[in-house]
Structure formats: C-alpha cells, structure tokens
N, C-alpha and C. Protein backbone atom coordinates (compact mmCIF):
# COMPACT_ATOMS: atom_id res chain seq x y z
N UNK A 1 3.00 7.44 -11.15
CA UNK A 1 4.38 7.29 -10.79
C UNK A 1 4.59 5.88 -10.27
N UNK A 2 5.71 5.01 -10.81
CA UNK A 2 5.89 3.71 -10.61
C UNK A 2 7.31 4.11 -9.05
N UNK A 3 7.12 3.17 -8.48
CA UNK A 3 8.15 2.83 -7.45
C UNK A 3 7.85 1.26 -7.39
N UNK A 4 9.49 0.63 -7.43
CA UNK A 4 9.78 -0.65 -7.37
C UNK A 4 10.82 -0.94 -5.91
N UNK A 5 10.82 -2.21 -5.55
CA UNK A 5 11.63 -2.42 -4.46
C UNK A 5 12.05 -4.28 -5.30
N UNK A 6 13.41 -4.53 -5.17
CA UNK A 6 13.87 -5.77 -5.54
C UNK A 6 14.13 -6.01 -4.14
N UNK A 7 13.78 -7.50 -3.71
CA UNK A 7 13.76 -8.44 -2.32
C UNK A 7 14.17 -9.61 -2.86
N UNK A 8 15.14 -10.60 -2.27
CA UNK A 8 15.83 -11.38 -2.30
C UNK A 8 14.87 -12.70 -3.04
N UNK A 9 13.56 -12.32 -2.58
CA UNK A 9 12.51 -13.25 -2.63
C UNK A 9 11.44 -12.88 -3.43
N UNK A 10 11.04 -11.62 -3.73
CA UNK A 10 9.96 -11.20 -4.61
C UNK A 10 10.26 -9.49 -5.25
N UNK A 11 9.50 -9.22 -6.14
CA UNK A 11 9.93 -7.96 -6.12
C UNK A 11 8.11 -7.25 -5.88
N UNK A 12 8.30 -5.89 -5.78
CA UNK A 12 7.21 -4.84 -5.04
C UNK A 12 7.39 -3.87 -6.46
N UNK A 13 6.33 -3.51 -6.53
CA UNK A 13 6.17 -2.61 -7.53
C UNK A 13 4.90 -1.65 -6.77
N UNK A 14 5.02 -0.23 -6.66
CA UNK A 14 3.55 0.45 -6.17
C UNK A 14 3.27 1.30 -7.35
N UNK A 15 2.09 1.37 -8.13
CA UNK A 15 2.16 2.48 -8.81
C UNK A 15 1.23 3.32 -8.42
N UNK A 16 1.69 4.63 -8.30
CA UNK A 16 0.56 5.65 -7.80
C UNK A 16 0.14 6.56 -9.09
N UNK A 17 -0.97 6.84 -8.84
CA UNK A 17 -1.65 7.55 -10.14
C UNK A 17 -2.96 8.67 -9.21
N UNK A 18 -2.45 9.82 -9.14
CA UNK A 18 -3.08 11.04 -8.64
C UNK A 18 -4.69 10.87 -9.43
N UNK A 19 -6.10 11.30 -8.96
CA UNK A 19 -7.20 11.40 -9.29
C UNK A 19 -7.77 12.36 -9.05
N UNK A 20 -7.13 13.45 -9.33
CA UNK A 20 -8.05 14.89 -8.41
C UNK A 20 -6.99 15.32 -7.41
N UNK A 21 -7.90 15.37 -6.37
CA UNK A 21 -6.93 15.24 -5.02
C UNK A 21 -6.98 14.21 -4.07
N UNK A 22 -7.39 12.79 -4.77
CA UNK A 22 -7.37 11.49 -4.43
C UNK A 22 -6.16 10.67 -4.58
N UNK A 23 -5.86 9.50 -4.22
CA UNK A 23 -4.71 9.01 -5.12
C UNK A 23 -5.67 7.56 -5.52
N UNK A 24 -5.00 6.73 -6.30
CA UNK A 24 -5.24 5.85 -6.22
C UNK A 24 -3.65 4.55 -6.17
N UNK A 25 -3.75 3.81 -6.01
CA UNK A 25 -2.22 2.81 -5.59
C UNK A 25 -3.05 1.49 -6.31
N UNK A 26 -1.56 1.16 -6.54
CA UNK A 26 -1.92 -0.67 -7.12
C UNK A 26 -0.46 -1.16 -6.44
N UNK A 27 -0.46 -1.70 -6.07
CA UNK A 27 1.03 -2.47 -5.23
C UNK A 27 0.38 -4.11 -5.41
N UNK A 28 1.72 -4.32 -6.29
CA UNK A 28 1.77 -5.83 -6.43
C UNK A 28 3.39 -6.56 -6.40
N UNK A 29 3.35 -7.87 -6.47
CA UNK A 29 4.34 -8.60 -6.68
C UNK A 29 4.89 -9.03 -7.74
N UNK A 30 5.77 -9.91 -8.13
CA UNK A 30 6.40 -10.75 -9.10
C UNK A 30 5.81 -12.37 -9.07
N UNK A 31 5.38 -12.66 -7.93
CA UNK A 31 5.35 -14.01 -7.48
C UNK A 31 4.09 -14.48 -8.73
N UNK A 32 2.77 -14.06 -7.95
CA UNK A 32 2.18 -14.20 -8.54
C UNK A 32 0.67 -12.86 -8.84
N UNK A 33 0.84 -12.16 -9.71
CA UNK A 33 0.15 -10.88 -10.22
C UNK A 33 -1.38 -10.84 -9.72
N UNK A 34 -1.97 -10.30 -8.93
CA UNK A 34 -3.57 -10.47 -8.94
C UNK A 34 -3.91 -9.43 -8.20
N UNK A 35 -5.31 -9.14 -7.93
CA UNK A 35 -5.89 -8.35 -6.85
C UNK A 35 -6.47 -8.55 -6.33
N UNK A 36 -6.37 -9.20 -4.67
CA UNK A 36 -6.73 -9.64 -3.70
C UNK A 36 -7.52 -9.00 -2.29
N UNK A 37 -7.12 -7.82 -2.81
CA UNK A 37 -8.01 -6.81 -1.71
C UNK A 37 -8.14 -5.64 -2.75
N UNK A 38 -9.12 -4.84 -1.85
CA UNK A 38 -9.11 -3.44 -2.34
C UNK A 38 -9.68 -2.65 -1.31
N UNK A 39 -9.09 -1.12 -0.61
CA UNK A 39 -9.33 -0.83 0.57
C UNK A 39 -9.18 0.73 0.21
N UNK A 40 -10.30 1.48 0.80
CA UNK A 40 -10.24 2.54 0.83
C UNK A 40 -10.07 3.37 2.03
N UNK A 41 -9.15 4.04 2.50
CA UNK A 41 -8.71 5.05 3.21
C UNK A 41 -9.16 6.13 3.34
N UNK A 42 -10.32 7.09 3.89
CA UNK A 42 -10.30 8.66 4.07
C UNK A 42 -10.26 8.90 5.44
N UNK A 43 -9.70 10.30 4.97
CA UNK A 43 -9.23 11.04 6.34
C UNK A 43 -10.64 11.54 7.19
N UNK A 44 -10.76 11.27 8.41
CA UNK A 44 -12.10 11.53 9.11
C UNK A 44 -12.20 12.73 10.08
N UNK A 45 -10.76 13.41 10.29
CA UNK A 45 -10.29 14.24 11.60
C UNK A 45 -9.33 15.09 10.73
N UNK A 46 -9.64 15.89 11.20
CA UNK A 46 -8.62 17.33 10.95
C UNK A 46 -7.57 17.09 12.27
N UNK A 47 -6.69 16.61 12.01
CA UNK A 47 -5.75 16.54 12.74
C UNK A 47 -4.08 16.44 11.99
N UNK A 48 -3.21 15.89 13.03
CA UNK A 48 -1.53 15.79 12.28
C UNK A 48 -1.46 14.64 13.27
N UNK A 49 -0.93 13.48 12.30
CA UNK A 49 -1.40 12.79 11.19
C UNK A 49 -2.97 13.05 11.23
N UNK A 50 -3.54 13.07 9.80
CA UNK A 50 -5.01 12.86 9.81
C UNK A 50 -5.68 11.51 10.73
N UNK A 51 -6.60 11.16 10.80
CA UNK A 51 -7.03 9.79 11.60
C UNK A 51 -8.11 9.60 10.13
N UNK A 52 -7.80 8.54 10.34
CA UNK A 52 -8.79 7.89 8.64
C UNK A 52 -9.15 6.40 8.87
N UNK A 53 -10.54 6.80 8.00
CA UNK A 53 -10.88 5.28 8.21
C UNK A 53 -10.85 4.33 6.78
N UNK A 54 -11.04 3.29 7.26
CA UNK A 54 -10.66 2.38 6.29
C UNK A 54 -11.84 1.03 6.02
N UNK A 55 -12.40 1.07 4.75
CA UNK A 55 -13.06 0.51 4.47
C UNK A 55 -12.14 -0.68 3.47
N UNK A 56 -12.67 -2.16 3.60
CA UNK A 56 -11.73 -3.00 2.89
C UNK A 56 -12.88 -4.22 1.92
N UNK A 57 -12.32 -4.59 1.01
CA UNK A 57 -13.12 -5.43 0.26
C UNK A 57 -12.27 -6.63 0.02
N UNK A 58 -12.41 -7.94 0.14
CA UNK A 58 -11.67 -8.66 -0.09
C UNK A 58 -12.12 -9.98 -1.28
N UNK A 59 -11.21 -10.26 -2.06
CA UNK A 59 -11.77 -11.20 -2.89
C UNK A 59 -10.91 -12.75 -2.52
N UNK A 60 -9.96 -12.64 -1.34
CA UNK A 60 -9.91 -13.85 -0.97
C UNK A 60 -8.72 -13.36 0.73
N UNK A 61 -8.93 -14.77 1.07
CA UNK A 61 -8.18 -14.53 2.99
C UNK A 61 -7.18 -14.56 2.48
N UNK A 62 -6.05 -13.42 2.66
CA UNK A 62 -4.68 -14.19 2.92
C UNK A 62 -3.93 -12.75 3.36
N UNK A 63 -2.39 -12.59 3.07
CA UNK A 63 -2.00 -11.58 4.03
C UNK A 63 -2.14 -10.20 3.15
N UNK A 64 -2.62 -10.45 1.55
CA UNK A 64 -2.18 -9.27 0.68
C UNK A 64 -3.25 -8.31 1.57
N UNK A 65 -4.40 -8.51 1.75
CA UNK A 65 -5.57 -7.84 2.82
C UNK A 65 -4.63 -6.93 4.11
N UNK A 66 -3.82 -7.11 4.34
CA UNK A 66 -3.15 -6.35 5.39
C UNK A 66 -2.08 -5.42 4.93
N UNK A 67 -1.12 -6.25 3.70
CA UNK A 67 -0.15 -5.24 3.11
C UNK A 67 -1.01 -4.42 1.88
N UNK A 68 -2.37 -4.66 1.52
CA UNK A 68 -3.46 -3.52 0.86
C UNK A 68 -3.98 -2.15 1.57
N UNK A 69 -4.47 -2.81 2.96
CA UNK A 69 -5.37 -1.90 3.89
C UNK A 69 -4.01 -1.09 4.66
N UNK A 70 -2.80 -1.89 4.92
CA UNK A 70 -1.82 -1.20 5.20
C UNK A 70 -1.19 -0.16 4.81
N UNK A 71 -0.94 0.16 3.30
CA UNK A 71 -0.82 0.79 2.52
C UNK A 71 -1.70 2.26 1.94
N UNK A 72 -3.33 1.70 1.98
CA UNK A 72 -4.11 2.83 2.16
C UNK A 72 -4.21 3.45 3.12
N UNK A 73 -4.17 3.19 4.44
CA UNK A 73 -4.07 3.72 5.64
C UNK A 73 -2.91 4.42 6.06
N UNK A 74 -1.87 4.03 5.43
CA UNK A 74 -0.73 4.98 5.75
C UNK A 74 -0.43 6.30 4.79
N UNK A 75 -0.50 5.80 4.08
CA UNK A 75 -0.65 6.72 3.11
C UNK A 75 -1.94 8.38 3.06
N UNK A 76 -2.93 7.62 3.76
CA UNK A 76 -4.26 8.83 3.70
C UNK A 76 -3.65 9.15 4.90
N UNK A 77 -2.76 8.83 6.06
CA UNK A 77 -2.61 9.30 7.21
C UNK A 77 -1.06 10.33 6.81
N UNK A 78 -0.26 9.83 6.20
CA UNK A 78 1.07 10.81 6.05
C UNK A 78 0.60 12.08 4.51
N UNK A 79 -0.18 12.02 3.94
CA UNK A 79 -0.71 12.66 3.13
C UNK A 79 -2.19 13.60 2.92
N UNK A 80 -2.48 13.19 4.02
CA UNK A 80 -4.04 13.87 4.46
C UNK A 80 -5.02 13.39 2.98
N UNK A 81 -4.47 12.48 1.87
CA UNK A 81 -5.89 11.92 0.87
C UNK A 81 -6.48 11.19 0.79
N UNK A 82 -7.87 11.13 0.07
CA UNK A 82 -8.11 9.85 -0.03
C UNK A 82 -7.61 9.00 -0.58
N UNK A 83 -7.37 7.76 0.13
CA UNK A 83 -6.57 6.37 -0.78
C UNK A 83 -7.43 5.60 -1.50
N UNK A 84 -7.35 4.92 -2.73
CA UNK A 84 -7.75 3.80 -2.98
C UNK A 84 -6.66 2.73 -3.41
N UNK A 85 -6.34 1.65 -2.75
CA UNK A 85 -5.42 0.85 -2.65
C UNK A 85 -5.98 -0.43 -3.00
N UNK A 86 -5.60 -1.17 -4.38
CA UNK A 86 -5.67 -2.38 -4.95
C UNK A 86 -4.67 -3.03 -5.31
N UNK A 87 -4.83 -4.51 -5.52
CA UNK A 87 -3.53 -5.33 -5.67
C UNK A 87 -3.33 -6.83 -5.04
N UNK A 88 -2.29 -6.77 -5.05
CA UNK A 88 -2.46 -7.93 -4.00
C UNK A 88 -0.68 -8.51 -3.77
N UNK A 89 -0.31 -9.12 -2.96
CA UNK A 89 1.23 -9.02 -2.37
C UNK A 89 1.37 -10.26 -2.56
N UNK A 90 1.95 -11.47 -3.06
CA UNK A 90 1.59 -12.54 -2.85
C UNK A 90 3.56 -13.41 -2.19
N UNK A 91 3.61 -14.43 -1.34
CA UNK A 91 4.68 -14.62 -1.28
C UNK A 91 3.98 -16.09 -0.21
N UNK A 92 4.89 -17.11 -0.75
CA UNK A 92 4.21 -18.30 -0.50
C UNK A 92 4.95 -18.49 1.00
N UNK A 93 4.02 -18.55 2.19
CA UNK A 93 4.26 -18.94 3.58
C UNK A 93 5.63 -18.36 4.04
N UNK A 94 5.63 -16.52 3.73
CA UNK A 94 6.72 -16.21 4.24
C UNK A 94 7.08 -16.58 5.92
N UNK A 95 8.60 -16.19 5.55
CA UNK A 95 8.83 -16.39 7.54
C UNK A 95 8.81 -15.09 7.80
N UNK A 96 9.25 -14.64 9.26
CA UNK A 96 9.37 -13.69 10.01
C UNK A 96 9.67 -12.93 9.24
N UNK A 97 11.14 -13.00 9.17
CA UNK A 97 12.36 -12.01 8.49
C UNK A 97 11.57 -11.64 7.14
N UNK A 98 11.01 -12.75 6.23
CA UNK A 98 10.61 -11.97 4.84
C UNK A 98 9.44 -10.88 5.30
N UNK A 99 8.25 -11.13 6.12
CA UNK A 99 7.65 -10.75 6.69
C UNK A 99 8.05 -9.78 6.64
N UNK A 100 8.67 -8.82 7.94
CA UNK A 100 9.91 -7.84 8.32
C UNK A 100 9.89 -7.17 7.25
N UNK A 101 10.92 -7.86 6.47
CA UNK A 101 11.63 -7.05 4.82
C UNK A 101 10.55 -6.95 4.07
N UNK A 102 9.08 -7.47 3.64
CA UNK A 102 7.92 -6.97 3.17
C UNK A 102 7.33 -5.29 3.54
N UNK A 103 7.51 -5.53 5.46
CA UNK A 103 6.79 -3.92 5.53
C UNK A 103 8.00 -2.92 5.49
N UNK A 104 9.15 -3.42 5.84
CA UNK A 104 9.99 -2.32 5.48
C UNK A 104 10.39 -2.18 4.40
N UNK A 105 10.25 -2.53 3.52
CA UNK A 105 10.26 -2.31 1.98
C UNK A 105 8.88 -1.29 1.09
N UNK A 106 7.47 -2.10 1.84
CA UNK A 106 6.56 -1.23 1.80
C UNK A 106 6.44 -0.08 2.26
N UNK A 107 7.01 0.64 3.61
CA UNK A 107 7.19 1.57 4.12
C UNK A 107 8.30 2.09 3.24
N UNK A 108 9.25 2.24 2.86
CA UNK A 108 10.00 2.61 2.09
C UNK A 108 9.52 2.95 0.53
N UNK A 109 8.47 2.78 0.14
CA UNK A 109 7.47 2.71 -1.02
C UNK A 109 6.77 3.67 -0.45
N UNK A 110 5.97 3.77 0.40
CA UNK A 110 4.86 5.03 1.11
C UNK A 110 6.11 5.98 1.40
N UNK A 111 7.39 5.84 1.32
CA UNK A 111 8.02 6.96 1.86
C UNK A 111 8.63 8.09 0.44
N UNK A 112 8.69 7.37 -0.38
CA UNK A 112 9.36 7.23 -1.42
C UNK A 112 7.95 8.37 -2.20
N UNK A 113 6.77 7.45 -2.27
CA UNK A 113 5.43 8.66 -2.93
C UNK A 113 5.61 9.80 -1.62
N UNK A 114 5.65 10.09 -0.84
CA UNK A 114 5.38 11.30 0.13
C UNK A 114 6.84 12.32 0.08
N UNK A 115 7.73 12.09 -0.30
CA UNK A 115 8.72 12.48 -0.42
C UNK A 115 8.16 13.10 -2.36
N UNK A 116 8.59 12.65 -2.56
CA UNK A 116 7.83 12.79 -4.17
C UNK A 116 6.79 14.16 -4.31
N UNK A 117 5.59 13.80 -3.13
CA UNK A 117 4.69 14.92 -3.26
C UNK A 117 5.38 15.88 -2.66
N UNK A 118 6.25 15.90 -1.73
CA UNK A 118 6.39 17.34 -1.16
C UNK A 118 7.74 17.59 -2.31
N UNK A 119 8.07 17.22 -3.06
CA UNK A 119 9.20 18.11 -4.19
C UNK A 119 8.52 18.66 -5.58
C-alpha cells in the first residue's frame, strides 16, 4: 500500500508491503531517491503501546537515520509488528518549520497505514 504526502518543498511517499505478520516500509523523497538507513523495530514487552527495540544500520550520517528509525519505531509501537524500515528522506539543510512539516507529515503517513489496518 502506497501513501504519499505533497510538501511545499519535497514530496514523501511510504510504501508499506505486509510480510507475514511483519511489515516492511520504504519511505522516501522526491529530492533526491536513495537508502540511507535501514532500521528494524520489534516489539520486546507485552504491553499498550508495545515497547520495542530498535536496531539501525546506516550507510551514511545525516537526518534520513532519524526520519528511518523514527518511522520503524512508531509504527512497531502503534501496531504491535515487526518493522523493517528502509529509505532515506533527503531535503537539503532544512529549517525548523520544514523540519516540523517533515514529522508531521510523517506522522500523518504512520497514521494513515494504522488506520488502514484497523478497516
């Protein structure tokens, strides 16, 4: 299942693709296409939200590593699965505000698949 978000400045694309009872995610940009992290999420606690940990791999420093591991982690926590989250976010020396409109756009993407699973 594809979910897109258009931003003044880049666009967000997440695609989720179910593996069992895993998911797996690719969330990328328009700017420039690559995969910059890759981070896996499982749930460690039987709890509400689950508590999950997060293992991360990175193939270079920059912020996609946070909107990657961000993404798997929320996701294995509002969904109780395992995540695997690849991709990479790219947006050249955002400010604050794009910043901002990045995770609330991303959150709106994790809201968008969880809404999805429960219909």
């Amino acid at each position: 299942m594809k979910f897109h978000r258009v931003l003044l400045f880049t666009t967000l694309q997440m695609d989720v693709t179910p593996v069992g009872e895993d998911l797996h995610v690719l969330l990328t940009s328009d700017n420039i296409p690559y995969i910059g992290c890759t981070a896996l999420s499982t749930p460690v606690a039987e709890s509400d939200p689950p508590v999950c940990s997060t293992q991360t791999i990175e193939s270079c420093q920059d912020a996609s590593r946070l909107f990657i591991t961000y993404v798997a982690e929320n996701l294995c926590r509002q969904t109780g699965k395992r995540v695997l989250c690849t991709g990479g976010v790219f947006v050249d020396e955002p400010d604050e505000h794009q910043t901002e409109k990045l995770y609330e756009n991303i959150d709106e993407l994790i809201q968008d698949w969880t809404m999805f699973l429960v219909d």
